[in-house]
C-alpha atoms as a PDB file:
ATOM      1  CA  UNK A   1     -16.116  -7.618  62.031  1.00  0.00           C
ATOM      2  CA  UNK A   2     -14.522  -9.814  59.100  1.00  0.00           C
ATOM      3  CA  UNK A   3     -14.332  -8.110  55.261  1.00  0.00           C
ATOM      4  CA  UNK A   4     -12.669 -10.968  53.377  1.00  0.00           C
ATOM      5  CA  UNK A   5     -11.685  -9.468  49.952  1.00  0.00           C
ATOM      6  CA  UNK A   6     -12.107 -12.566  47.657  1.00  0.00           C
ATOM      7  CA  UNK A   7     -13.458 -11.298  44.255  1.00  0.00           C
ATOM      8  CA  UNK A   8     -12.453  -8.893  42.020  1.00  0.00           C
ATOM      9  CA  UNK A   9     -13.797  -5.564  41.565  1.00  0.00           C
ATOM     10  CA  UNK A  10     -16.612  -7.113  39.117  1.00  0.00           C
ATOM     11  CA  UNK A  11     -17.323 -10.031  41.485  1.00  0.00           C
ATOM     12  CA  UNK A  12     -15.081 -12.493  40.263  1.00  0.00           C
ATOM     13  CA  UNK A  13     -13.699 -15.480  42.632  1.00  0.00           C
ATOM     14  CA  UNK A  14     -10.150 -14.762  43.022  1.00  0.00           C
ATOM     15  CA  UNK A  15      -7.276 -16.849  43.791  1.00  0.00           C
ATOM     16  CA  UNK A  16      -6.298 -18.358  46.901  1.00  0.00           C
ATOM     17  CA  UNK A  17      -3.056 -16.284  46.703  1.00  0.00           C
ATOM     18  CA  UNK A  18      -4.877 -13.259  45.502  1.00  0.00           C
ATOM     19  CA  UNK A  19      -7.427 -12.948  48.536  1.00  0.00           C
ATOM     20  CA  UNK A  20      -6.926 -10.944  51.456  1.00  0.00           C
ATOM     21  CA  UNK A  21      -8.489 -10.440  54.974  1.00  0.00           C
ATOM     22  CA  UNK A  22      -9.798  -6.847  56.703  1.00  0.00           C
ATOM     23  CA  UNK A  23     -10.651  -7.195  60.227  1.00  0.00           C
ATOM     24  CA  UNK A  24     -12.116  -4.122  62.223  1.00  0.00           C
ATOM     25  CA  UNK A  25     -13.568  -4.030  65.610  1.00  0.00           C
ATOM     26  CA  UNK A  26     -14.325  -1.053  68.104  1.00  0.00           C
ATOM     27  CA  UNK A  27     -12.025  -1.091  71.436  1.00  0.00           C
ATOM     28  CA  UNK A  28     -13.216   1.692  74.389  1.00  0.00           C
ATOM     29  CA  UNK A  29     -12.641   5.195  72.239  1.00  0.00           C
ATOM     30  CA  UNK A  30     -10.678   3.731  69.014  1.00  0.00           C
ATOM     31  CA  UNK A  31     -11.504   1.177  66.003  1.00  0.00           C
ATOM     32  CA  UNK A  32      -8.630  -0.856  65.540  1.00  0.00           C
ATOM     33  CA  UNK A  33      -7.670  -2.221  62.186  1.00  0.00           C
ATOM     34  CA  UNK A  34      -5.358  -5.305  61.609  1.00  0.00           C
ATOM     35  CA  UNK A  35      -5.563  -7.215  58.126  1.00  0.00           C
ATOM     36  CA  UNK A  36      -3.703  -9.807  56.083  1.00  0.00           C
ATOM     37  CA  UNK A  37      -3.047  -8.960  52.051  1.00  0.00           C
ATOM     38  CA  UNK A  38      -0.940 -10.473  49.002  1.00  0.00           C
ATOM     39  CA  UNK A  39       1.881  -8.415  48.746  1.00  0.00           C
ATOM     40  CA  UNK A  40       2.945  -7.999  44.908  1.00  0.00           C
ATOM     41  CA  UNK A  41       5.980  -6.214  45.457  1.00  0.00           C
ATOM     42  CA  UNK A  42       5.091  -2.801  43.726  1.00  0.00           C
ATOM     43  CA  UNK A  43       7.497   0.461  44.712  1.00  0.00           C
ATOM     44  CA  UNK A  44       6.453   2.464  47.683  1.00  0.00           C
ATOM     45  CA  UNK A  45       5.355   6.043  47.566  1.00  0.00           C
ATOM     46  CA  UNK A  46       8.616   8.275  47.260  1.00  0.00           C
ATOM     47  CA  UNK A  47       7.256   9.918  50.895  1.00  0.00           C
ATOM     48  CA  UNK A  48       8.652   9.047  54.094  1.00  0.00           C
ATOM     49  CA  UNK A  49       6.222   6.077  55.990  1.00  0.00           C
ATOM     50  CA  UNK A  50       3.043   8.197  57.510  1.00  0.00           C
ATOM     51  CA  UNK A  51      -0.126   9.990  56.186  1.00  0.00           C
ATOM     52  CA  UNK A  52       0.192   9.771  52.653  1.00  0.00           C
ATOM     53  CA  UNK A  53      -1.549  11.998  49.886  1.00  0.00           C
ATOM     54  CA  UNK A  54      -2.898  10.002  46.715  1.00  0.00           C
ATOM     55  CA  UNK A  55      -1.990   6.039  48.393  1.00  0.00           C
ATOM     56  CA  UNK A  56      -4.424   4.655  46.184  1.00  0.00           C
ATOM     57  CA  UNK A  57      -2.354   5.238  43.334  1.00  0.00           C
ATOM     58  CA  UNK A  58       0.363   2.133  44.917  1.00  0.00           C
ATOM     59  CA  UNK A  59      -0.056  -0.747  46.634  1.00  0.00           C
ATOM     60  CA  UNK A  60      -2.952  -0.494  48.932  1.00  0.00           C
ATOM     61  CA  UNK A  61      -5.372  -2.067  51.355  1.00  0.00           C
ATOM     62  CA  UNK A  62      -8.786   0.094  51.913  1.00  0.00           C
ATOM     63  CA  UNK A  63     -10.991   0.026  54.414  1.00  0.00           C
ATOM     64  CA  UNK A  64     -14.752   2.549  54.077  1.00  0.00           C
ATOM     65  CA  UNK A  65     -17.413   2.683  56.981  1.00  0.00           C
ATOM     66  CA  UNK A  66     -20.598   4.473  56.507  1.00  0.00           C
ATOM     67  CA  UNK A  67     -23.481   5.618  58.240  1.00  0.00           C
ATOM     68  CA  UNK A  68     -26.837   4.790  56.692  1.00  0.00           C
ATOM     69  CA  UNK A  69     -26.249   8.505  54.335  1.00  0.00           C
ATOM     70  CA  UNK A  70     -23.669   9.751  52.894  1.00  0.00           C
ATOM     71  CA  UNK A  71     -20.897  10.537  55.888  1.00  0.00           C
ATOM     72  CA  UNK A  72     -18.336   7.881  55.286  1.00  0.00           C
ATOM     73  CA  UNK A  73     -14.337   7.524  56.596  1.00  0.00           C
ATOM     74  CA  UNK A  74     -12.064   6.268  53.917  1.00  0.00           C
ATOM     75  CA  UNK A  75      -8.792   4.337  55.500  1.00  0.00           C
ATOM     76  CA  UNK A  76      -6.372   3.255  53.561  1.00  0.00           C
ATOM     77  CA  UNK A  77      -2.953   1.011  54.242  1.00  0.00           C
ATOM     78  CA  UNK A  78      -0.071   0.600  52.120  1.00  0.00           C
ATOM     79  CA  UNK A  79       3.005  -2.280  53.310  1.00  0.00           C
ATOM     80  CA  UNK A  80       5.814  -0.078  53.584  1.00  0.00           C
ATOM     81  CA  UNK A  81       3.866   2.127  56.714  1.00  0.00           C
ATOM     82  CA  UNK A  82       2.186   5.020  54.453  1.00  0.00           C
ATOM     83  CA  UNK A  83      -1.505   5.466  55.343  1.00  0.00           C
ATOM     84  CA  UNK A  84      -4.687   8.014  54.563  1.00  0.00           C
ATOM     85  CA  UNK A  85      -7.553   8.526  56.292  1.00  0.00           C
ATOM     86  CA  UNK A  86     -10.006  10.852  54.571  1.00  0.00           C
ATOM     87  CA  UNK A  87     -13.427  11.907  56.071  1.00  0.00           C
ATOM     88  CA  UNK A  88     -16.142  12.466  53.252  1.00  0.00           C
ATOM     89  CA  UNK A  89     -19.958  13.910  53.875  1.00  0.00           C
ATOM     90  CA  UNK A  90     -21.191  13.040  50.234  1.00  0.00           C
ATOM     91  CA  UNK A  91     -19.907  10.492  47.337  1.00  0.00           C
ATOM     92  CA  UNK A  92     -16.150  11.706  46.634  1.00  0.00           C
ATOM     93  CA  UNK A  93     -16.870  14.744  48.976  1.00  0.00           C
ATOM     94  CA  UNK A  94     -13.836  14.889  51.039  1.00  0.00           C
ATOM     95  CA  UNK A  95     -14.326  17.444  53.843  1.00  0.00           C
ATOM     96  CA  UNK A  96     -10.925  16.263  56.133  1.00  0.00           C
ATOM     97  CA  UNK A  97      -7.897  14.406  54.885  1.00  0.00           C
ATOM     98  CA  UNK A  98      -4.509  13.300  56.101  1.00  0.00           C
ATOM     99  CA  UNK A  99      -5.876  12.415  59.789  1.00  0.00           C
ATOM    100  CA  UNK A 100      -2.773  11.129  62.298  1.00  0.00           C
ATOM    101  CA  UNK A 101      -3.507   7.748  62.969  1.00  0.00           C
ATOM    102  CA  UNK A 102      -1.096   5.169  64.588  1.00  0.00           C
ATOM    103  CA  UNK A 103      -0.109   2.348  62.021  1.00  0.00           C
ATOM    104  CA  UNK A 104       2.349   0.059  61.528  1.00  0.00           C
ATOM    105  CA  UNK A 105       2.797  -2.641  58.852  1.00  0.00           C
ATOM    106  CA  UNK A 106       5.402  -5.756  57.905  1.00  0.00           C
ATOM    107  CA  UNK A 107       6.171  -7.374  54.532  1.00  0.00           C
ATOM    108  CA  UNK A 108       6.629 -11.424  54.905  1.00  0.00           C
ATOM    109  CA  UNK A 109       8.183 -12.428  52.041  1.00  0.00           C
ATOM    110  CA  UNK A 110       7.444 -16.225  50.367  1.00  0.00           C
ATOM    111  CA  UNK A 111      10.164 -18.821  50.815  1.00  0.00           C
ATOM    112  CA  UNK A 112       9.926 -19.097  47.337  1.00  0.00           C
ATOM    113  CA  UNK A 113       8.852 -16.458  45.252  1.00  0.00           C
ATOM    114  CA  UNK A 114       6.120 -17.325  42.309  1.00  0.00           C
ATOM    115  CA  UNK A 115       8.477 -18.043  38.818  1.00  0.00           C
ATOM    116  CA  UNK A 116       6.074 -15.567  36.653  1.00  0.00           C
ATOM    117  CA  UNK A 117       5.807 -12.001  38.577  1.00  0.00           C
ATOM    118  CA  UNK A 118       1.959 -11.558  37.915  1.00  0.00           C
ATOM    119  CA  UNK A 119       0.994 -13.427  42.004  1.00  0.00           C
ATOM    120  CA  UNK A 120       2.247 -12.020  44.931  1.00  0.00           C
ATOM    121  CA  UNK A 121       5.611 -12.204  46.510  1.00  0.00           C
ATOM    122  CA  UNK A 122       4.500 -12.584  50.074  1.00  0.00           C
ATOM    123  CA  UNK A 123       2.336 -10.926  52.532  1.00  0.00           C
ATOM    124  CA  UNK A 124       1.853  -8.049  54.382  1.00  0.00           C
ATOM    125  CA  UNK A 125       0.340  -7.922  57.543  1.00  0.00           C
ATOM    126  CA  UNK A 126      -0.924  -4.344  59.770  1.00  0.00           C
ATOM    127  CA  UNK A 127      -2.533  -2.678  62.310  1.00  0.00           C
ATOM    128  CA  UNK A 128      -4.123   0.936  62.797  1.00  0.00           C
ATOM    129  CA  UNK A 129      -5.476   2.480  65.451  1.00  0.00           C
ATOM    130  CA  UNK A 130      -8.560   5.052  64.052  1.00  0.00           C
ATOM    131  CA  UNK A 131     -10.056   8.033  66.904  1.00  0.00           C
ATOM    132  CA  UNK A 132     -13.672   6.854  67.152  1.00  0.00           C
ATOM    133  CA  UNK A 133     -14.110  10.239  66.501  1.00  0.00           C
ATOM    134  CA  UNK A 134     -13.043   9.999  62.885  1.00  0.00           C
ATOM    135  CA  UNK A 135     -16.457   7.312  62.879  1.00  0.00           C
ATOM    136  CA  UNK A 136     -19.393   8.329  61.225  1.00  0.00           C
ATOM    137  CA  UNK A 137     -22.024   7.340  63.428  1.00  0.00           C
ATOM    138  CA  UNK A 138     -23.643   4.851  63.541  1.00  0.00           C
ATOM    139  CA  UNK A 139     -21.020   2.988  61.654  1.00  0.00           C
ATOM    140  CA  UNK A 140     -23.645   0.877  59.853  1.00  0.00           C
ATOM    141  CA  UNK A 141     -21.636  -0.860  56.493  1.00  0.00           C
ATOM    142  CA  UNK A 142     -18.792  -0.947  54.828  1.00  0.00           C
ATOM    143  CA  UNK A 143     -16.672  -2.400  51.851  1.00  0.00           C
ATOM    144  CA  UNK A 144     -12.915  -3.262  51.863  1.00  0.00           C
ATOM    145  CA  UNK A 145     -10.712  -3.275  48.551  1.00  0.00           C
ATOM    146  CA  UNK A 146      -7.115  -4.097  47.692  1.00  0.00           C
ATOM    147  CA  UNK A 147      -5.104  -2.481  45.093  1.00  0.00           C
ATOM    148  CA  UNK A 148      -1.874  -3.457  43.215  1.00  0.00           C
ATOM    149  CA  UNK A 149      -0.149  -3.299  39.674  1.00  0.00           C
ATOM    150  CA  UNK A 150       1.125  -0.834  37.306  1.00  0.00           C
ATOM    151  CA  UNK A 151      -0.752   2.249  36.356  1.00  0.00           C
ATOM    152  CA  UNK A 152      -1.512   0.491  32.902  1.00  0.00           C
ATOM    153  CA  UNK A 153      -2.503  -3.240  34.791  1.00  0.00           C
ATOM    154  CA  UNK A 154      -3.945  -2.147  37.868  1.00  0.00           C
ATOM    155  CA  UNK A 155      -5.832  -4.936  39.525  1.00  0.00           C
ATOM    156  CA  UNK A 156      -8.532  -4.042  41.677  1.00  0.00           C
ATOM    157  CA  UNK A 157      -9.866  -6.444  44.727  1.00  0.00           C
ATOM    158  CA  UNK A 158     -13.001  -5.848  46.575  1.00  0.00           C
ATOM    159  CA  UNK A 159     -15.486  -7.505  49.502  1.00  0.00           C
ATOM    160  CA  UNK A 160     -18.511  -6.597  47.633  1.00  0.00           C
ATOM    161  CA  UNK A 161     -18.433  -6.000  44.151  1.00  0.00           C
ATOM    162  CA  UNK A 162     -18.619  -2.434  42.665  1.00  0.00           C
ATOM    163  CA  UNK A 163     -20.946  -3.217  38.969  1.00  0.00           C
ATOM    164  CA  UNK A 164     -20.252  -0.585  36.563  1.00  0.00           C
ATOM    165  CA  UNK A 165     -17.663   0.100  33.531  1.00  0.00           C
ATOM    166  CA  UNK A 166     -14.927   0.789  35.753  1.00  0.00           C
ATOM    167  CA  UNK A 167     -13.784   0.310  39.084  1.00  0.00           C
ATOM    168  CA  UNK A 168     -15.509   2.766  41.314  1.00  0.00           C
ATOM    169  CA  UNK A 169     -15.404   2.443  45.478  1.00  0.00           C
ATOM    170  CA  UNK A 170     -17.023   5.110  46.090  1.00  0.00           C
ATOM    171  CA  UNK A 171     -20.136   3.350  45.440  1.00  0.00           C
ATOM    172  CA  UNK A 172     -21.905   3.340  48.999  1.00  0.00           C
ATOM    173  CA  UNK A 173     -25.011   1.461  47.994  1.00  0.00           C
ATOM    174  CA  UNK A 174     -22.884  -1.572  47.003  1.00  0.00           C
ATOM    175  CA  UNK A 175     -21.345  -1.862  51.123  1.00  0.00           C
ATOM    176  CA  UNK A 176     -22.653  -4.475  53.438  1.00  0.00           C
ATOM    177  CA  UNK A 177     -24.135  -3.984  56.992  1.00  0.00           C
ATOM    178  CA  UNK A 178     -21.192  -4.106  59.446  1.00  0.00           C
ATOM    179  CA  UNK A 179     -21.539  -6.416  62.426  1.00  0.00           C
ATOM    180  CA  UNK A 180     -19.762  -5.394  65.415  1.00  0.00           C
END
């Protein structure tokens, strides 16, 4: 299964530079993750590499899987090796968070670096490995999203756009069907 994140949060075509790549597929008992994202250089949690409380507020790529109701798995990858996976039954409903997965990420940085900081500095590139268990099931669609910037210039990526005055992932009736 391929998410390219090419528009912004609103729907807007992006950047070459800008757009990323979320891959998923489902191996014997595990989903495994890999994915390819601008990497803008922002500072990593001040945590140790691992499950990570609050990622979304730094650099981030997200990946959500429903079922056809409201049970959905929230993953979430930052480049320096933080993660959190967060199981939710209901919009913004989490019912189990910080979930041990195995991850592991790498920064590439560019050759040469963009002359005005506002486009990335390189990639980053990971894998996870997700329990199936942590699934709702079926796993039947999904949206991906990437996050970077300052608190006061976030910039907000997304597969499928998320309408509305704000960004707002958490809207499940804006995901696609997933084909495995």
């Amino acid at each position: 299964m391929l998410l390219p994140i090419e528009r912004d949060w609103e729907g807007r075509l992006l950047p070459e530079a800008d757009r990323a790549l979320v891959m998923a597929s489902l191996v014997t008992d595990e989903l495994v993750v890999t994915f390819d994202v601008p990497y803008f250089g922002d500072p990593p949690p001040p945590s140790a590499a691992g499950s990570t409380p609050r990622l979304w507020e730094h650099e981030v790529v997200e990946l959500f899987i429903a079922d056809e109701r409201e049970h959905y798995l929230e993953l979430e990858f930052g480049p320096h090796g933080h993660y959190l996976a967060l199981e939710l039954r209901g919009v913004r409903s989490i019912v189990q968070q910080g979930m041990p997965l195995v991850y592991a990420a790498r920064i590439e940085l560019a050759s040469a670096p963009p002359a005005v900081r506002s486009g990335p500095i390189g990639r980053y590139r990971g894998t996870a490995r997700v329990p199936m268990s942590y699934l709702p099931l079926p796993p039947a669609r999904g949206n991906a999203y990437s996050i970077h910037g300052a608190p006061d210039s976030r910039c907000y990526h997304a597969h499928a756009a998320v309408p509305g005055d704000r960004p707002d992932f958490h809207q499940l009736e804006c995901f696609t069907p997933l084909e495995w």
